[in-house]
Each structure stands twice: as C-alpha cells, then as structure tokens.
PDB file of N, CA and C in Angstrom:
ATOM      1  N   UNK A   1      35.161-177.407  51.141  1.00  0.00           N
ATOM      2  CA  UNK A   1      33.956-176.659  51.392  1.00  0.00           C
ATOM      3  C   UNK A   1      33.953-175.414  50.509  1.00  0.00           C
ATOM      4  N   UNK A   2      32.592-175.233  50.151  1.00  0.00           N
ATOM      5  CA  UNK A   2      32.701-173.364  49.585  1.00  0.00           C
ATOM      6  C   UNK A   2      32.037-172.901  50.098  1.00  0.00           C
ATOM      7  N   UNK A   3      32.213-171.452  50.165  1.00  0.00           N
ATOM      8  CA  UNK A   3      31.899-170.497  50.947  1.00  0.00           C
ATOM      9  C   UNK A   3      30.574-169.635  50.120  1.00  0.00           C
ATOM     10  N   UNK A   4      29.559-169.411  50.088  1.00  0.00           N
ATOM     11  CA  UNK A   4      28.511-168.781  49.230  1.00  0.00           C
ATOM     12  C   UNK A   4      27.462-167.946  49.739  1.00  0.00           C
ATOM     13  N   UNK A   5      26.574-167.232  49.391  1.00  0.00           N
ATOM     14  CA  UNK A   5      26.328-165.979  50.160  1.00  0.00           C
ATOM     15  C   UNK A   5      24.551-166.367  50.241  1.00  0.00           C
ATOM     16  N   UNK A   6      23.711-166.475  51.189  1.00  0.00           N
ATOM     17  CA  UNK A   6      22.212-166.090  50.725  1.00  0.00           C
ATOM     18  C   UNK A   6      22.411-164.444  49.709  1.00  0.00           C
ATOM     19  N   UNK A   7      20.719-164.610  49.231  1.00  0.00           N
ATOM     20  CA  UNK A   7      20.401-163.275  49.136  1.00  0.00           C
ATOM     21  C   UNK A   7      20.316-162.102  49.464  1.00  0.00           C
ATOM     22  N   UNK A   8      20.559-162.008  50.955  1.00  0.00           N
ATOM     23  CA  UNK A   8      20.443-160.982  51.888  1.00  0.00           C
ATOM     24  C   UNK A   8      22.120-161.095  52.510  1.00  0.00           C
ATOM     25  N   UNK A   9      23.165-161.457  51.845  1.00  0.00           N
ATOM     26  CA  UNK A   9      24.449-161.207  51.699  1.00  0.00           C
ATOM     27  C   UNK A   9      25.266-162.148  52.958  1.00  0.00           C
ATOM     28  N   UNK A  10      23.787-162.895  53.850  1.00  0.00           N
ATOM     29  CA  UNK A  10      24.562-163.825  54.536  1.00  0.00           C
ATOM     30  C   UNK A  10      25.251-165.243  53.778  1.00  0.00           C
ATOM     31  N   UNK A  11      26.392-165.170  54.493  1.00  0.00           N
ATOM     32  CA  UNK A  11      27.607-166.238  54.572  1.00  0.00           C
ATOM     33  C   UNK A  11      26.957-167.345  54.858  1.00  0.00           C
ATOM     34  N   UNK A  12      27.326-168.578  54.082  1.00  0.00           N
ATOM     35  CA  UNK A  12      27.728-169.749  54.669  1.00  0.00           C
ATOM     36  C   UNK A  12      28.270-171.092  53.657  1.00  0.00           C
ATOM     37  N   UNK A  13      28.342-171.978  54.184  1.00  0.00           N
ATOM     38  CA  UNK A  13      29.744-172.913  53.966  1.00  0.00           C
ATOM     39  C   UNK A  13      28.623-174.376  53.376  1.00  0.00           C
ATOM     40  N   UNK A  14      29.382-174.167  52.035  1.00  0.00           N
ATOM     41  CA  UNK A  14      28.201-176.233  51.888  1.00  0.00           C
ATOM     42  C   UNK A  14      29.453-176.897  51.325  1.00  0.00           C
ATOM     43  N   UNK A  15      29.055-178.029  51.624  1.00  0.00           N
ATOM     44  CA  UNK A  15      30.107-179.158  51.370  1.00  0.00           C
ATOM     45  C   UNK A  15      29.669-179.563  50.008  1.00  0.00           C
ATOM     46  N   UNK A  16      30.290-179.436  49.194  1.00  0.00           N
ATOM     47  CA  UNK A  16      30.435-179.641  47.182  1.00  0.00           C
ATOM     48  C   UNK A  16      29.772-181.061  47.141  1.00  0.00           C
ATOM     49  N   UNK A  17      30.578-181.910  48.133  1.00  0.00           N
ATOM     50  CA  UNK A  17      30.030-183.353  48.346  1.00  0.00           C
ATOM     51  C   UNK A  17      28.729-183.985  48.244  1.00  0.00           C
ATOM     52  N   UNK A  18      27.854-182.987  49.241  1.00  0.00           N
ATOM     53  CA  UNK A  18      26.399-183.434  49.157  1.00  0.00           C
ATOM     54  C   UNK A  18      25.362-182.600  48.200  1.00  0.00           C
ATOM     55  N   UNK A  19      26.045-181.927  47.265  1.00  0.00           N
ATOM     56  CA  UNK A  19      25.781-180.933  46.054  1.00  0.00           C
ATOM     57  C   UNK A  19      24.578-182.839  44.891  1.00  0.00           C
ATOM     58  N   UNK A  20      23.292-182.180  44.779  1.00  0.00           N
ATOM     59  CA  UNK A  20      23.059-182.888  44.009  1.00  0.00           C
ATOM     60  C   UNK A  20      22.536-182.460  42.504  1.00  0.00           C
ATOM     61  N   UNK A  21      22.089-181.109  43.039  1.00  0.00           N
ATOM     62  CA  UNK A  21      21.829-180.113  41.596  1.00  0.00           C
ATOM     63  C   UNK A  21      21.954-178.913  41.595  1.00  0.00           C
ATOM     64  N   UNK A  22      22.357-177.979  40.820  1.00  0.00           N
ATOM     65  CA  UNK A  22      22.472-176.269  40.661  1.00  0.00           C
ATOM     66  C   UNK A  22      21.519-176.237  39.917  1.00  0.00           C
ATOM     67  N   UNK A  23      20.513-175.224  39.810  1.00  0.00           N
ATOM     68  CA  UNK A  23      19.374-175.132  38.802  1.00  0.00           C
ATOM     69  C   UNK A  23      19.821-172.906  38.638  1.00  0.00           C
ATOM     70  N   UNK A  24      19.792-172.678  37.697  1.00  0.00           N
ATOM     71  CA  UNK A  24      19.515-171.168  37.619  1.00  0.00           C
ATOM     72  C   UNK A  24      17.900-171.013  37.319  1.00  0.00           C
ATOM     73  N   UNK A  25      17.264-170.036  37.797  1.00  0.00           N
ATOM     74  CA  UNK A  25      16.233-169.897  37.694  1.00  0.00           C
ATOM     75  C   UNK A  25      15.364-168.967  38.402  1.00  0.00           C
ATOM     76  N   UNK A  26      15.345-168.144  38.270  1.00  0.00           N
ATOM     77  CA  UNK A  26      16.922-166.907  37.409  1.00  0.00           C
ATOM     78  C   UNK A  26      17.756-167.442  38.749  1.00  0.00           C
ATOM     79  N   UNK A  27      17.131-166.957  40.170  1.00  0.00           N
ATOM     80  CA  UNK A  27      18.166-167.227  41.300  1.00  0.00           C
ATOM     81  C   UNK A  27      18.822-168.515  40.759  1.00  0.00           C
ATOM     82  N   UNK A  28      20.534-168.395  41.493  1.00  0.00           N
ATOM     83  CA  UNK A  28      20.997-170.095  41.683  1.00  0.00           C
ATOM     84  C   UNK A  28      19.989-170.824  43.179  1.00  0.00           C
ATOM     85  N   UNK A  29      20.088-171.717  42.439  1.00  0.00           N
ATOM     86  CA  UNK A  29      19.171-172.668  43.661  1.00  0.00           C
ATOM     87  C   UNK A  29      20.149-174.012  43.402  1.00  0.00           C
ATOM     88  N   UNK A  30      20.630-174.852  44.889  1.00  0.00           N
ATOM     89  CA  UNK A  30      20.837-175.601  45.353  1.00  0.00           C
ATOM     90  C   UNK A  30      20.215-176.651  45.949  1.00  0.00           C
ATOM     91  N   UNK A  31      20.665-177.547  45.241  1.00  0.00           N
ATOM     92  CA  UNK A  31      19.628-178.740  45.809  1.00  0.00           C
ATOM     93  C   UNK A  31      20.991-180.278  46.647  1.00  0.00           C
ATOM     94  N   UNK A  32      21.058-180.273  47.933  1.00  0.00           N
ATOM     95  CA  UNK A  32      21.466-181.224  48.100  1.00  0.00           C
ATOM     96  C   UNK A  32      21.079-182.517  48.534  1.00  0.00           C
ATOM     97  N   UNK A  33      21.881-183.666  48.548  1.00  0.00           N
ATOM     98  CA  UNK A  33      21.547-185.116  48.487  1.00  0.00           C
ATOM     99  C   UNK A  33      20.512-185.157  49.380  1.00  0.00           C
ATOM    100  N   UNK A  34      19.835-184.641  50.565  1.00  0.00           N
ATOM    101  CA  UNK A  34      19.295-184.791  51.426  1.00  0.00           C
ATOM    102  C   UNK A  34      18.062-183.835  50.893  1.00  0.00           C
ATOM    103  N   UNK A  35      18.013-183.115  49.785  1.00  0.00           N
ATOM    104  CA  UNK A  35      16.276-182.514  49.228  1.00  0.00           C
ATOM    105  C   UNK A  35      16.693-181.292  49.713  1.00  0.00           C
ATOM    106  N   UNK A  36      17.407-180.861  50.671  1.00  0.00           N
ATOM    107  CA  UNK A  36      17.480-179.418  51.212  1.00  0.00           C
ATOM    108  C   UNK A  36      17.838-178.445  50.296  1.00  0.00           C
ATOM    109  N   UNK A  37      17.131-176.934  49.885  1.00  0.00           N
ATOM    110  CA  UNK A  37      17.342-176.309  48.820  1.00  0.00           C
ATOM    111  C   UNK A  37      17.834-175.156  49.452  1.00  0.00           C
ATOM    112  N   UNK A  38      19.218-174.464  48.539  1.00  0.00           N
ATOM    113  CA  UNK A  38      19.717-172.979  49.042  1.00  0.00           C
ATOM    114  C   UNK A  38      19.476-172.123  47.671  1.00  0.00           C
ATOM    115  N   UNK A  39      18.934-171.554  48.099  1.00  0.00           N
ATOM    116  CA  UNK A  39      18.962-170.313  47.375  1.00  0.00           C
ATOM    117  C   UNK A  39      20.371-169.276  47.829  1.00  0.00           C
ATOM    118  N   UNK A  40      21.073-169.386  46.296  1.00  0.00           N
ATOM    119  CA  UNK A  40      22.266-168.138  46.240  1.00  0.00           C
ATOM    120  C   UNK A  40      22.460-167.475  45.778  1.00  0.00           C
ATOM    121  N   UNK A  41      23.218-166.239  46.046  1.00  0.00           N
ATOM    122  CA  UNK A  41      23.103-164.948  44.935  1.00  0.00           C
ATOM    123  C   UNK A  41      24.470-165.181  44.159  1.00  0.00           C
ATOM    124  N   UNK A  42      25.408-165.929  44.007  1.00  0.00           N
ATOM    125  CA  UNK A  42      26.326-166.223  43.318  1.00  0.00           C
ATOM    126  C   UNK A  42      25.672-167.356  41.948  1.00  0.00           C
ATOM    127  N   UNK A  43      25.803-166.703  40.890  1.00  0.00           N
ATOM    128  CA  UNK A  43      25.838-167.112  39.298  1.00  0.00           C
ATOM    129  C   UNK A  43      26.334-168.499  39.945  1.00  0.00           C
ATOM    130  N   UNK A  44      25.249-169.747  38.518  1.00  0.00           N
ATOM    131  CA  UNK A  44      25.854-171.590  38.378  1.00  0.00           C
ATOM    132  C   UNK A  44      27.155-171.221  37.919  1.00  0.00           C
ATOM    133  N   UNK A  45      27.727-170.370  37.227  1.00  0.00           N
ATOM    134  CA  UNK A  45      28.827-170.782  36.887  1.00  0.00           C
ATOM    135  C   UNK A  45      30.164-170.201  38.021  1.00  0.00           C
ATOM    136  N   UNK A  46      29.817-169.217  38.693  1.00  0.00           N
ATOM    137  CA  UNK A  46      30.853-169.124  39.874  1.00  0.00           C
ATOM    138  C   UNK A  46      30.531-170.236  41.175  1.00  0.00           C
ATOM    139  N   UNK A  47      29.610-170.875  40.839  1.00  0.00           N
ATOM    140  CA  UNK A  47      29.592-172.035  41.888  1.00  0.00           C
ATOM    141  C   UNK A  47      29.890-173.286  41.203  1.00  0.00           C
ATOM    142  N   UNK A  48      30.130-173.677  39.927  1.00  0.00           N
ATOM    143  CA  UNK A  48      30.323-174.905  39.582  1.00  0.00           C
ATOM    144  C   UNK A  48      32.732-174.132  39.193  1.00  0.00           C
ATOM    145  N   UNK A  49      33.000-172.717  39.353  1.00  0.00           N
ATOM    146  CA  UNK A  49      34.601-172.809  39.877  1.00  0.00           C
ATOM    147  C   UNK A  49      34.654-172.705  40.755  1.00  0.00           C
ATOM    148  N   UNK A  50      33.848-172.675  41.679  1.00  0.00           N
ATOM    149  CA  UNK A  50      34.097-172.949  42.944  1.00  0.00           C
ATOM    150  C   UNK A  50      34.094-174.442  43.765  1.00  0.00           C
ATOM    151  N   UNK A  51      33.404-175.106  42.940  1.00  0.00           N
ATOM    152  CA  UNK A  51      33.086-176.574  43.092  1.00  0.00           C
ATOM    153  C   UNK A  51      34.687-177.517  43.032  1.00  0.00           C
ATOM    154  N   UNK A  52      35.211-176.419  41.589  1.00  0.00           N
ATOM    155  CA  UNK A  52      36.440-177.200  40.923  1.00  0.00           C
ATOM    156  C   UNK A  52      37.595-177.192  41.753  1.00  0.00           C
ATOM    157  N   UNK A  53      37.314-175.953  41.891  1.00  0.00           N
ATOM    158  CA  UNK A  53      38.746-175.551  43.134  1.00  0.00           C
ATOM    159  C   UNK A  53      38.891-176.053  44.047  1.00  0.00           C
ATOM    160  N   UNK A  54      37.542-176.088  44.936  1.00  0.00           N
ATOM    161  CA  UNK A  54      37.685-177.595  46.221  1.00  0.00           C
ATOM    162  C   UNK A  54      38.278-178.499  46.080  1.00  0.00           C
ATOM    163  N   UNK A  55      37.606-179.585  44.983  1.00  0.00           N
ATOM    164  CA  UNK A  55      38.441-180.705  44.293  1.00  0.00           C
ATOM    165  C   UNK A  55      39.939-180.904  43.929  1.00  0.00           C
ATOM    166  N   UNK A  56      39.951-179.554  43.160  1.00  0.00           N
ATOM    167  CA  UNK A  56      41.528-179.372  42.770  1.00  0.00           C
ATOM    168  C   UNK A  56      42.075-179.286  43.875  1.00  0.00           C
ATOM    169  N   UNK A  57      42.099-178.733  45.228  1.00  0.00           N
ATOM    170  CA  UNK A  57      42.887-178.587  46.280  1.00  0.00           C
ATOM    171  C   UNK A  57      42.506-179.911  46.938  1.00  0.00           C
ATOM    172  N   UNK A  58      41.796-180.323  47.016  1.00  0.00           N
ATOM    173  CA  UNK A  58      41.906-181.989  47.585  1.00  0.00           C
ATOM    174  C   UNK A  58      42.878-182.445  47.329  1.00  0.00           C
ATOM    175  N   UNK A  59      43.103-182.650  45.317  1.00  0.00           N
ATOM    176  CA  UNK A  59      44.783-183.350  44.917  1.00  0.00           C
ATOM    177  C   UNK A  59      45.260-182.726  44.447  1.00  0.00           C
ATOM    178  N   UNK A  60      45.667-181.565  45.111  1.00  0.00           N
ATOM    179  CA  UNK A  60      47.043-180.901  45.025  1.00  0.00           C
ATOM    180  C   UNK A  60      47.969-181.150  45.635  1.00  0.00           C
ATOM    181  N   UNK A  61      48.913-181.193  45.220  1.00  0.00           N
ATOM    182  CA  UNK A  61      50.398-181.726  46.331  1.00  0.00           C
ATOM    183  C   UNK A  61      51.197-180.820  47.460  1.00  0.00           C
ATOM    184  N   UNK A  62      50.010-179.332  46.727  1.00  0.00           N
ATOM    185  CA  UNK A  62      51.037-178.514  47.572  1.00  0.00           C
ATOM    186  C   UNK A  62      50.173-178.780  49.262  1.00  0.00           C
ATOM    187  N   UNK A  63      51.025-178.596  50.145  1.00  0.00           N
ATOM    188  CA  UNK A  63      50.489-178.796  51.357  1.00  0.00           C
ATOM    189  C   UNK A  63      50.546-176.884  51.964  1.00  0.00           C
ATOM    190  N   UNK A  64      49.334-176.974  52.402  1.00  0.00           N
ATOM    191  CA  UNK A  64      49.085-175.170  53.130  1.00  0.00           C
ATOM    192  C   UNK A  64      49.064-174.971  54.421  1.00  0.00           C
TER     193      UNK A  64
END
C-alpha cells in the first residue's frame, strides 16, 4: 500500500494494485481500475517511487 496525502493534507492509503493511471495536470490525479479518481498533492514522480518500493518490499527477502 502507499500512503498519499489529498490537497487539504488529508492522509490516505491506495493499493498500487488497482492504480490504472497517474496523469499530472498540473495536480497528480489518480485514476483507478474501478474509474475512481484521487486527486494528490504528491508530484507523478514521488508516486510512481513510491509505487516501486511497495513492489520492491513484496520481493524482498528481508522479513520485518
């Protein structure tokens, strides 16, 4: 999961999984598999390392 902020600095949690598009424009806007759109104040590119890092900790070996 990542953790990402609305505009108004609220928190919350989307699953990378059902991620179907990042658009900048100017806001980041989120579009997942289901049409539902988030608007975030975190830059495409701190959400596409944030995307990576999920993944990467999926197959990582280290156990936490």
């Amino acid at each position: 999961m990542i953790r990402v902020h609305r505009l108004n600095g609220e928190e919350f949690i989307l699953n990378p999984n059902h991620i179907e598009l990042i658009e900048s424009r100017p806001d980041t806007v989120i579009t997942l598999t289901n049409e539902h759109k988030y608007v975030v104040a975190e830059p495409v590119d701190e959400v596409l390392a944030m995307i990576r890092a999920y993944f990467r900790s999926l197959f990582s070996r280290d156990v936490e």
